[in-house]
N, C-alpha and C. Protein backbone atom coordinates (compact mmCIF):
# COMPACT_ATOMS: atom_id res chain seq x y z
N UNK A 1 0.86 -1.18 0.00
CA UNK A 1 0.00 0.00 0.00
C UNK A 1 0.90 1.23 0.00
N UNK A 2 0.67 1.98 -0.92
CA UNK A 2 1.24 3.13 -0.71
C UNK A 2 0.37 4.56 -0.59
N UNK A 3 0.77 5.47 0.22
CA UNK A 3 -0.05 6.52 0.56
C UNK A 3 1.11 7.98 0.10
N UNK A 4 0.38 8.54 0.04
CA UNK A 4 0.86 9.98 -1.09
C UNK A 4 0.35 10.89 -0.97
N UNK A 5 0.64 12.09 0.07
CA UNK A 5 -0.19 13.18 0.68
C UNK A 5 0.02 14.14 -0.49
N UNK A 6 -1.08 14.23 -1.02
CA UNK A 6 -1.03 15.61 -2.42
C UNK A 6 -0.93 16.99 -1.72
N UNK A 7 0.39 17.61 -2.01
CA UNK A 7 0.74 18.76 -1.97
C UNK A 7 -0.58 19.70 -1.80
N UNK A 8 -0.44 20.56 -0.71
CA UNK A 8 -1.53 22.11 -0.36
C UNK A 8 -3.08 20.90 0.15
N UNK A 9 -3.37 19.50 0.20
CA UNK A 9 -4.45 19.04 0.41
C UNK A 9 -4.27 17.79 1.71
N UNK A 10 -4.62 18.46 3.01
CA UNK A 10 -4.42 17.45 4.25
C UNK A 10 -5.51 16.40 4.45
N UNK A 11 -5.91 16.07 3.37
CA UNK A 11 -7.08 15.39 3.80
C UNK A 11 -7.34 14.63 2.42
N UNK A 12 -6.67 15.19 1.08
CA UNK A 12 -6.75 14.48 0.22
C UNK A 12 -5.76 13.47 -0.13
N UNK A 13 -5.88 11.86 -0.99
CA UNK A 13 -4.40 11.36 -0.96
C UNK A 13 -4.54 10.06 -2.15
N UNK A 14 -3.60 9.92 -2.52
CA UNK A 14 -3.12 9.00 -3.92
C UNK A 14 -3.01 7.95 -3.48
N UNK A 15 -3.77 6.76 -3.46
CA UNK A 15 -4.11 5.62 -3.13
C UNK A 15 -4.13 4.09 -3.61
N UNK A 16 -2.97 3.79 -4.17
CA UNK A 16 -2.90 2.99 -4.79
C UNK A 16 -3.80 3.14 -6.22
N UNK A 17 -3.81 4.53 -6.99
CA UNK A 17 -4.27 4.77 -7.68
C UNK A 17 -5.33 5.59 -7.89
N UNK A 18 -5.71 5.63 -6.71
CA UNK A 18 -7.03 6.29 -6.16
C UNK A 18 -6.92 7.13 -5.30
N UNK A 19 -7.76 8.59 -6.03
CA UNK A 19 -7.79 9.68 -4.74
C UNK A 19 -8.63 9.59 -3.75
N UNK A 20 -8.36 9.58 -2.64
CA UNK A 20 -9.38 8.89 -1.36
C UNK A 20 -9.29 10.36 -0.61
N UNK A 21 -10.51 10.41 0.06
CA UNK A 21 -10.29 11.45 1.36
C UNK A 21 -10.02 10.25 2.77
N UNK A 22 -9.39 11.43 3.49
CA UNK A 22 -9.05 10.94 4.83
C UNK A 22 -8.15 11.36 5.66
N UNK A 23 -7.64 10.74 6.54
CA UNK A 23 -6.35 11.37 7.91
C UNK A 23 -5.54 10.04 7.85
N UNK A 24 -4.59 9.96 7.68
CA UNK A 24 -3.52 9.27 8.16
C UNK A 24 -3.05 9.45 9.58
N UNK A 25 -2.92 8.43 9.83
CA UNK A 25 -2.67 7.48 11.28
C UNK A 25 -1.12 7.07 11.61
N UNK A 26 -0.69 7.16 12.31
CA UNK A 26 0.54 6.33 12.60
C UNK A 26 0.25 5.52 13.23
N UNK A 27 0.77 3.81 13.15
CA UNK A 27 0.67 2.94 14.10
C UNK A 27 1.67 1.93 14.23
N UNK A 28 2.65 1.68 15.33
CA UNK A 28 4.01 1.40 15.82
C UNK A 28 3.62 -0.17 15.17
N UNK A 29 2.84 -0.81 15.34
CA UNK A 29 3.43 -2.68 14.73
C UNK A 29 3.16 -2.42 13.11
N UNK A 30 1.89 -1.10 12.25
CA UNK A 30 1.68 -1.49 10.95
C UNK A 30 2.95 -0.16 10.38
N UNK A 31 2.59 0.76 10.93
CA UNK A 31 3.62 1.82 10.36
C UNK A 31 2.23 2.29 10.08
N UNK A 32 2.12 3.74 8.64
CA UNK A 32 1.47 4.86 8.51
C UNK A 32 -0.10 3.60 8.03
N UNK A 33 -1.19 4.13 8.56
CA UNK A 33 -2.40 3.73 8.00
C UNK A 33 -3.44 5.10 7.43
N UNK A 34 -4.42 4.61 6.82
CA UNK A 34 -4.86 5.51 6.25
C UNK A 34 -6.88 5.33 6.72
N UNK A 35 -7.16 6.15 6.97
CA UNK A 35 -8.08 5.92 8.07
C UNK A 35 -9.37 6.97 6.67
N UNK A 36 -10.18 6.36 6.24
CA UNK A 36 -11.04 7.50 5.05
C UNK A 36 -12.20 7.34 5.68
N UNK A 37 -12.55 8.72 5.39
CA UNK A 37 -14.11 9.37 6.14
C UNK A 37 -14.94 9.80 4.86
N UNK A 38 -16.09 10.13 5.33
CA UNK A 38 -16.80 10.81 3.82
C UNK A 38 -17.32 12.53 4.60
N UNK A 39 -17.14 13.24 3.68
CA UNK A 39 -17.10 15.12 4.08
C UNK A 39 -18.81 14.95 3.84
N UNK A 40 -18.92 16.36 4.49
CA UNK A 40 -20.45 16.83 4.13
C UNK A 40 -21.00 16.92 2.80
N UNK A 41 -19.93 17.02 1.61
CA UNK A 41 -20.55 17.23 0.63
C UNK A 41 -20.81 16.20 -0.23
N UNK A 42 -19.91 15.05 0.16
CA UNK A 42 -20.62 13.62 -0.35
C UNK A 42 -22.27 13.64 0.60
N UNK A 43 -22.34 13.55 1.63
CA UNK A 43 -23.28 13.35 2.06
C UNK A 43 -24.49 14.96 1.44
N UNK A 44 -24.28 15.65 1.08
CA UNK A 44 -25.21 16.30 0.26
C UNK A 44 -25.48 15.80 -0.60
N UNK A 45 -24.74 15.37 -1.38
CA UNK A 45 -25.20 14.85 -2.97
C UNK A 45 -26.61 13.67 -2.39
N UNK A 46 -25.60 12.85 -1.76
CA UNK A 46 -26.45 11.68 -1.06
C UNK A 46 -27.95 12.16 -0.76
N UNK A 47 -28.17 13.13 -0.01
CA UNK A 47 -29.42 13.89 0.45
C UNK A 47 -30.14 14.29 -0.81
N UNK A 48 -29.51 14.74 -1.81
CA UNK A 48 -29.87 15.98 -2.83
C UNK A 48 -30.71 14.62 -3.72
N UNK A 49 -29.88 13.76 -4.20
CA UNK A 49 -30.29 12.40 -4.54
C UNK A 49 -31.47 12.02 -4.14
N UNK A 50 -31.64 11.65 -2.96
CA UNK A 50 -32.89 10.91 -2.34
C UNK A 50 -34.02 11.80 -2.59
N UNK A 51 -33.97 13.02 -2.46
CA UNK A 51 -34.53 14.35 -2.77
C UNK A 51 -35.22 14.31 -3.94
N UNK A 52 -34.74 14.16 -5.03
CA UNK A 52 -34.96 14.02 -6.44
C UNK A 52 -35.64 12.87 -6.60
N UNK A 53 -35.08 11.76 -6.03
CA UNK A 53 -35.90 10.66 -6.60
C UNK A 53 -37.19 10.54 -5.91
N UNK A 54 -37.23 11.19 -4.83
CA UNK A 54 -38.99 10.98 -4.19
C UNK A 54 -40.02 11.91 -5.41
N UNK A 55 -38.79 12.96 -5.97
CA UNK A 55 -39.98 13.50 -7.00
C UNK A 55 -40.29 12.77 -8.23
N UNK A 56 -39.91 11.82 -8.56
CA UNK A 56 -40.21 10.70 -9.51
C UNK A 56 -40.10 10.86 -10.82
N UNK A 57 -39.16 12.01 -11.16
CA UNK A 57 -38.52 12.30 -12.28
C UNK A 57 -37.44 11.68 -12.83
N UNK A 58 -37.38 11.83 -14.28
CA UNK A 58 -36.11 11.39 -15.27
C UNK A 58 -35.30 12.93 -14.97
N UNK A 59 -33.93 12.93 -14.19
CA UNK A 59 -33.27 13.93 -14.15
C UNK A 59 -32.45 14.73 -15.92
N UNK A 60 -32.90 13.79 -16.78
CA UNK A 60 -31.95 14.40 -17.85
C UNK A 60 -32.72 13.80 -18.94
N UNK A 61 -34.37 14.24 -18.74
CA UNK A 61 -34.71 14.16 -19.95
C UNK A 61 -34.79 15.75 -20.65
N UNK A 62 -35.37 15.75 -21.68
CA UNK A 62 -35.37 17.07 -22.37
C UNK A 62 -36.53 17.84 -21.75
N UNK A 63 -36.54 19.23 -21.76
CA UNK A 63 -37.19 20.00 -20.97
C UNK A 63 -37.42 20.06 -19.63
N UNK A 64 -36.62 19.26 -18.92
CA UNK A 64 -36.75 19.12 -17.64
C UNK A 64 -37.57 21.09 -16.66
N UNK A 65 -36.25 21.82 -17.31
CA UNK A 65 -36.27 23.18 -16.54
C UNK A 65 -37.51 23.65 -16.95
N UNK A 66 -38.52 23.67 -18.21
CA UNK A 66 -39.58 23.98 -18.22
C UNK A 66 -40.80 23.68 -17.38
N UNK A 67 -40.79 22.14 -17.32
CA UNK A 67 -41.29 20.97 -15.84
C UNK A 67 -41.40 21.64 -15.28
N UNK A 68 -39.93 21.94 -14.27
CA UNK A 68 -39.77 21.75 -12.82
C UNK A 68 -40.65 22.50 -12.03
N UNK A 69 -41.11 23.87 -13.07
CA UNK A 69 -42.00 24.45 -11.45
C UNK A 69 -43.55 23.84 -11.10
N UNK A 70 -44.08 22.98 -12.07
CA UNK A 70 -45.22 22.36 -12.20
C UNK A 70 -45.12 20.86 -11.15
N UNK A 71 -44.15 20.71 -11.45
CA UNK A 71 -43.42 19.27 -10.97
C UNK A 71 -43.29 19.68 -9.65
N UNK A 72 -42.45 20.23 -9.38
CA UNK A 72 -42.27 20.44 -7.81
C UNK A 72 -43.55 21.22 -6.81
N UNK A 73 -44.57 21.66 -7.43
CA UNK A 73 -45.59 22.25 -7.48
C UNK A 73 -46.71 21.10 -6.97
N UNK A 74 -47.06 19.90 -7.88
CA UNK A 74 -47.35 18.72 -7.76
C UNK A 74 -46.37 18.06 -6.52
N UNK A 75 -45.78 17.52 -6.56
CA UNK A 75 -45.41 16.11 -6.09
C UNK A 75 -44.36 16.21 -4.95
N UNK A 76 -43.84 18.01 -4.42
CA UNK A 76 -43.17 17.95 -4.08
C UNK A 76 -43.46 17.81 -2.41
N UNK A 77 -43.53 16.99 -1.92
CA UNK A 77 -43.73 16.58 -0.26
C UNK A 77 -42.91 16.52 0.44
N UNK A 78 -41.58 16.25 -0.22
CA UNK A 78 -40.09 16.33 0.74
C UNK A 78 -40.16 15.51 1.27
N UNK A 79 -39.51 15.08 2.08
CA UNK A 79 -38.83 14.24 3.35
C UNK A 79 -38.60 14.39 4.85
N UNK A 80 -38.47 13.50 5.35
CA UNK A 80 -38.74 13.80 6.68
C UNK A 80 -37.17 13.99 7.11
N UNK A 81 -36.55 14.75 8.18
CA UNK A 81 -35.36 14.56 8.41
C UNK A 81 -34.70 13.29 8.85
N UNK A 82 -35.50 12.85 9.46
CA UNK A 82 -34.80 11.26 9.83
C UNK A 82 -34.89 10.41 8.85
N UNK A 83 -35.59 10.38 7.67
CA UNK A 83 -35.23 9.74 5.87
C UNK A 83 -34.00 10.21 5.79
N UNK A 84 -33.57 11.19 5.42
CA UNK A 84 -32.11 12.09 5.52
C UNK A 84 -30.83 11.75 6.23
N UNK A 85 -31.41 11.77 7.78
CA UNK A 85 -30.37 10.78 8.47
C UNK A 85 -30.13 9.40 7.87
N UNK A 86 -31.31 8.70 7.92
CA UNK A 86 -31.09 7.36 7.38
C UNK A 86 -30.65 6.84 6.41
N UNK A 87 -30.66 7.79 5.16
CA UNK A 87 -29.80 7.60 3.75
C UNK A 87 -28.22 8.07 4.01
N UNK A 88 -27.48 8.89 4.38
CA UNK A 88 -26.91 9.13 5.01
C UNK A 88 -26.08 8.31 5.65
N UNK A 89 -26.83 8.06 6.55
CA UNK A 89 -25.90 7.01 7.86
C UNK A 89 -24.81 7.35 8.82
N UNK A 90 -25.52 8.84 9.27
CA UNK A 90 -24.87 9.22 10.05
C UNK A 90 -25.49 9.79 11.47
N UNK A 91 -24.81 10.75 12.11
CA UNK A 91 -25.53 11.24 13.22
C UNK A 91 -26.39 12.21 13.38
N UNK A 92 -27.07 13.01 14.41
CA UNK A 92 -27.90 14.11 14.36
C UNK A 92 -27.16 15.17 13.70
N UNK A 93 -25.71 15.40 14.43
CA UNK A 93 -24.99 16.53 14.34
C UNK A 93 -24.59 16.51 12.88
N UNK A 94 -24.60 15.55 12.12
CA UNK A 94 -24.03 15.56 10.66
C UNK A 94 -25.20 16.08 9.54
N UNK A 95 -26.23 15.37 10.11
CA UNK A 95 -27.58 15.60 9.54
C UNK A 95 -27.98 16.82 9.33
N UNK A 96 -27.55 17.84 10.76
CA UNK A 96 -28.12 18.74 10.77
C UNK A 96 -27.22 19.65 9.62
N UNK A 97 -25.79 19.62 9.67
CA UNK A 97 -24.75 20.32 9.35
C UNK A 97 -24.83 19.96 8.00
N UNK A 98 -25.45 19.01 7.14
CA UNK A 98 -26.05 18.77 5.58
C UNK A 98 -27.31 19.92 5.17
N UNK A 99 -27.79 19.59 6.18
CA UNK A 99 -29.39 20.39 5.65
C UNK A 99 -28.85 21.83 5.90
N UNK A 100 -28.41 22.29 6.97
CA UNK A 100 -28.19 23.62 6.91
C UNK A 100 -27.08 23.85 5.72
N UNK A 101 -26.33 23.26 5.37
CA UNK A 101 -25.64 23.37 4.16
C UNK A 101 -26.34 23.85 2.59
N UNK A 102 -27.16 22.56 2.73
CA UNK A 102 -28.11 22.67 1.71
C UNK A 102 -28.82 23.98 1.40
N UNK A 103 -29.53 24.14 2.46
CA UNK A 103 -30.26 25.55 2.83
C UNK A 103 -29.35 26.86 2.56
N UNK A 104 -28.27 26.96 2.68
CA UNK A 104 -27.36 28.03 2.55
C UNK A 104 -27.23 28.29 1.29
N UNK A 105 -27.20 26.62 0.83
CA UNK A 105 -27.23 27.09 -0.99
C UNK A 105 -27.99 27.12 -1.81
N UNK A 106 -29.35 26.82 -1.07
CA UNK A 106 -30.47 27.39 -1.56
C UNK A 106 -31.16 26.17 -1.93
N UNK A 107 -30.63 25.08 -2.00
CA UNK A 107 -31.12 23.59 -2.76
C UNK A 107 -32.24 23.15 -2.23
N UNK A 108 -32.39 23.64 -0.42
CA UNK A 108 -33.36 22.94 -0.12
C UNK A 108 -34.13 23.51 0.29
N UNK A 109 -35.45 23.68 0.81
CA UNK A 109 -36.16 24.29 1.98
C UNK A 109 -36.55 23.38 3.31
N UNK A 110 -36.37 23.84 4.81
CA UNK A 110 -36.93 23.46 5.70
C UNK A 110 -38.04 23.54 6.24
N UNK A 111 -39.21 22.75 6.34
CA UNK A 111 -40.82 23.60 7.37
C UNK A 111 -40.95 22.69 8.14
N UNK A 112 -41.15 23.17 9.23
CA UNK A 112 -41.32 22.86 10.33
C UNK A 112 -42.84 22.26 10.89
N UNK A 113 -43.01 21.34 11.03
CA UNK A 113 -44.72 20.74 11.48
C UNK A 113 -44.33 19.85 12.88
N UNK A 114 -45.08 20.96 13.57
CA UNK A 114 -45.48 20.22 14.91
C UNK A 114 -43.85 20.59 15.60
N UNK A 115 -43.93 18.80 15.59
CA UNK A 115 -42.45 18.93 16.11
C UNK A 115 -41.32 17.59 15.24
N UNK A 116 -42.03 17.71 14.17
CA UNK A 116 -41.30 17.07 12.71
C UNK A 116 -40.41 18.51 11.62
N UNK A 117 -39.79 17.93 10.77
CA UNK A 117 -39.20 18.85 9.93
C UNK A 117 -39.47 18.06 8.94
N UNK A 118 -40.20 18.70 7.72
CA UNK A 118 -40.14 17.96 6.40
C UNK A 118 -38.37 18.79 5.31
N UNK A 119 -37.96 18.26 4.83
CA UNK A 119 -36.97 18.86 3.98
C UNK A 119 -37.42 18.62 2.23
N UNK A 120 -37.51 19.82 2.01
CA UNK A 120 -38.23 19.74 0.05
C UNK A 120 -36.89 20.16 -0.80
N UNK A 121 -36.89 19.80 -1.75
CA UNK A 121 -36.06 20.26 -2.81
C UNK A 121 -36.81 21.24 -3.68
N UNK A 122 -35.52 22.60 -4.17
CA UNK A 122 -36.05 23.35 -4.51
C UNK A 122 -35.69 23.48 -5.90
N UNK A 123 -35.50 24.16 -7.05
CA UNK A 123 -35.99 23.72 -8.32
C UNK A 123 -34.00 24.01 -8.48
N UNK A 124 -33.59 25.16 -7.73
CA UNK A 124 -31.66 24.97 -7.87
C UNK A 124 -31.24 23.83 -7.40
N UNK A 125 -31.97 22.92 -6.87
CA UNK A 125 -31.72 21.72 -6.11
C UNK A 125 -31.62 20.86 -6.96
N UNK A 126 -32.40 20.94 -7.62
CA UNK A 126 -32.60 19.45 -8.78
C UNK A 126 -31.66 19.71 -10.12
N UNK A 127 -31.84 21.29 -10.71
CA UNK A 127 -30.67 21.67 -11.33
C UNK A 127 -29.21 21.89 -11.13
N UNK A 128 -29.05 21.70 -9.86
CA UNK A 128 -27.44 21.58 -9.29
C UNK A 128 -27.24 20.00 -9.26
N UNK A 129 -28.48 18.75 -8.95
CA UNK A 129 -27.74 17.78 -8.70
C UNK A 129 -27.58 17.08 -10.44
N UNK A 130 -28.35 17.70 -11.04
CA UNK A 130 -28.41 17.05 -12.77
C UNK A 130 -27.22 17.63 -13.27
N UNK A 131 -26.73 18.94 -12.87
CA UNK A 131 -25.63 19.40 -13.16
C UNK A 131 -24.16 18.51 -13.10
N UNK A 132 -24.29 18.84 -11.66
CA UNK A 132 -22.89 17.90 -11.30
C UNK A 132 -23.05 16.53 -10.76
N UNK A 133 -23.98 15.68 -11.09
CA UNK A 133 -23.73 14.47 -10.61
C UNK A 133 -22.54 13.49 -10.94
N UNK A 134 -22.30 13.76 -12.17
CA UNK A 134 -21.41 13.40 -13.13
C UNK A 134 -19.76 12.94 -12.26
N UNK A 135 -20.00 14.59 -11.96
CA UNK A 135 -18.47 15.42 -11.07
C UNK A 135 -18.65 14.10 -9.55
N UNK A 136 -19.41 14.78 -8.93
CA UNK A 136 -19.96 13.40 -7.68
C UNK A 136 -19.38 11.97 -8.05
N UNK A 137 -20.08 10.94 -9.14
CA UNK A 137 -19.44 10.22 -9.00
C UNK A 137 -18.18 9.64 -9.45
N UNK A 138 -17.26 11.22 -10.66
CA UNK A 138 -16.11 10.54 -10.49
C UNK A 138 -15.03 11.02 -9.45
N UNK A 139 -15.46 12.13 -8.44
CA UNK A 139 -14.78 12.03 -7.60
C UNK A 139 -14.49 11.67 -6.65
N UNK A 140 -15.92 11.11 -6.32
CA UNK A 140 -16.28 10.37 -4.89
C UNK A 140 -16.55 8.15 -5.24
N UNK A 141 -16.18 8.43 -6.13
CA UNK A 141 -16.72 6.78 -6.69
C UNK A 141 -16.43 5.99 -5.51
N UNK A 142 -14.94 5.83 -5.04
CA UNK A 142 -14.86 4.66 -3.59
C UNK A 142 -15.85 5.11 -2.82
N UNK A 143 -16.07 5.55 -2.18
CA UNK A 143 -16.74 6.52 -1.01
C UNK A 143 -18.02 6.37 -1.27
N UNK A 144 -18.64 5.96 -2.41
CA UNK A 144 -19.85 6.01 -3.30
C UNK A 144 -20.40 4.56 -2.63
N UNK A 145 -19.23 3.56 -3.35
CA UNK A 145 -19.19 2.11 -3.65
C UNK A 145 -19.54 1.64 -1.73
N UNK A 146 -18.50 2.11 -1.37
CA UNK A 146 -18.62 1.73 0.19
C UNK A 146 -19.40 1.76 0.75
N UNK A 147 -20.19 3.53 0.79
CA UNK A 147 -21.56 3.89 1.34
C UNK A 147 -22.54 2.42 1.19
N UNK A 148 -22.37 2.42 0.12
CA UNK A 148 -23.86 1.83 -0.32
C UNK A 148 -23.59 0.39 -0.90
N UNK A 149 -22.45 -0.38 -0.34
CA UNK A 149 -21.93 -1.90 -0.76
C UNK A 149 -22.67 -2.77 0.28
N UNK A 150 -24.17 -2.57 1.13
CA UNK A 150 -24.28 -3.58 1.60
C UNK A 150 -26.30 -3.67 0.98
N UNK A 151 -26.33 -2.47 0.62
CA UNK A 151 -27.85 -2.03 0.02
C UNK A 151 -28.05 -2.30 -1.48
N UNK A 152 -26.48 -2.14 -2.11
CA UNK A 152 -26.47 -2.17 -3.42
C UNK A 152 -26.55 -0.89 -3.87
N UNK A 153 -26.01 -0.28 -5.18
CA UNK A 153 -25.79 0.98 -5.61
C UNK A 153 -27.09 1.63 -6.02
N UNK A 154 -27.23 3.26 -5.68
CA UNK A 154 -28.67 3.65 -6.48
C UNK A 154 -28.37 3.78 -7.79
N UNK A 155 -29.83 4.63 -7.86
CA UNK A 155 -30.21 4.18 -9.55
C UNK A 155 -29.21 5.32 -10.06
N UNK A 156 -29.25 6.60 -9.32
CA UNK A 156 -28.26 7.93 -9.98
C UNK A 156 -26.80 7.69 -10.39
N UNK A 157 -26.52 6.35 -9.55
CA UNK A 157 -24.84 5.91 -9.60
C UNK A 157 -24.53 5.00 -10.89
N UNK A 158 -25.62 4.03 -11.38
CA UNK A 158 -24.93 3.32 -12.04
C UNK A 158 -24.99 3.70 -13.70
């Protein structure tokens, strides 16, 4: 195994071929290990994803942007935050630190019922993830594969 810290990037690294995120480890019986996490913005896509597909659209058919405000108008019910957590697979604190992400960039909206949160996708939401999904899975592909190697891959990945 060889590990290869790319110059100006502490968290990015050359991986037996593969750029992986993560922290390297020292450990006295193996020597350097390489320990990979997934960032908030894999886990956006992940969110942005699940997002889209509850609206039951072809992301890249023709006219989509004409659709979308009819479409999201119709069908758009969102998700509950703990769907979110659960695709995901992570904690409250990560969950939360996605959606407010999201929200910052406008992708999503939050409303509040009772003492539930639904999370909707908003029409930059669906046009940012048709945009760069592409980018998503060739930069995140391990990280992709792993997430989701015991569920089997979604439909946006393969």
């Amino acid at each position: 195994m060889r590990i290869r810290i790319l110059r100006g990037f502490h968290r990015l690294f050359y991986l037996n071929g593969i750029y992986s995120l993560g922290v390297v480890r020292t450990d006295k019986s193996r020597g350097l290990a390489l320990t990979q996490y997934k960032d908030s913005k894999i886990y956006q896509c992940f969110a942005l994803n699940l997002l889209v597909a509850e609206l039951g659209v072809d992301l890249y058919q023709e006219g989509l942007e004409a659709k979308l405000d009819a479409i999201l108008a119709r069908r758009n019910d969102g998700v509950s935050k703990e769907a979110i957590k659960h695709e995901i697979r992570s904690n409250h604190f990560m969950t939360n630190k996605v959606i407010e992400g999201l929200q910052r960039e406008g992708f999503v909206t939050v409303e509040k019922e009772e003492n539930r949160y639904r999370v909707k996708v908003t029409k930059a939401g669906v046009l940012h993830i048709r945009r760069y999904n592409e980018f998503y899975k060739t930069l995140y592909e391990q990280e992709i594969k792993d997430h989701y190697r015991f569920v089997g891959l979604p439909y946006w990945f393969r």
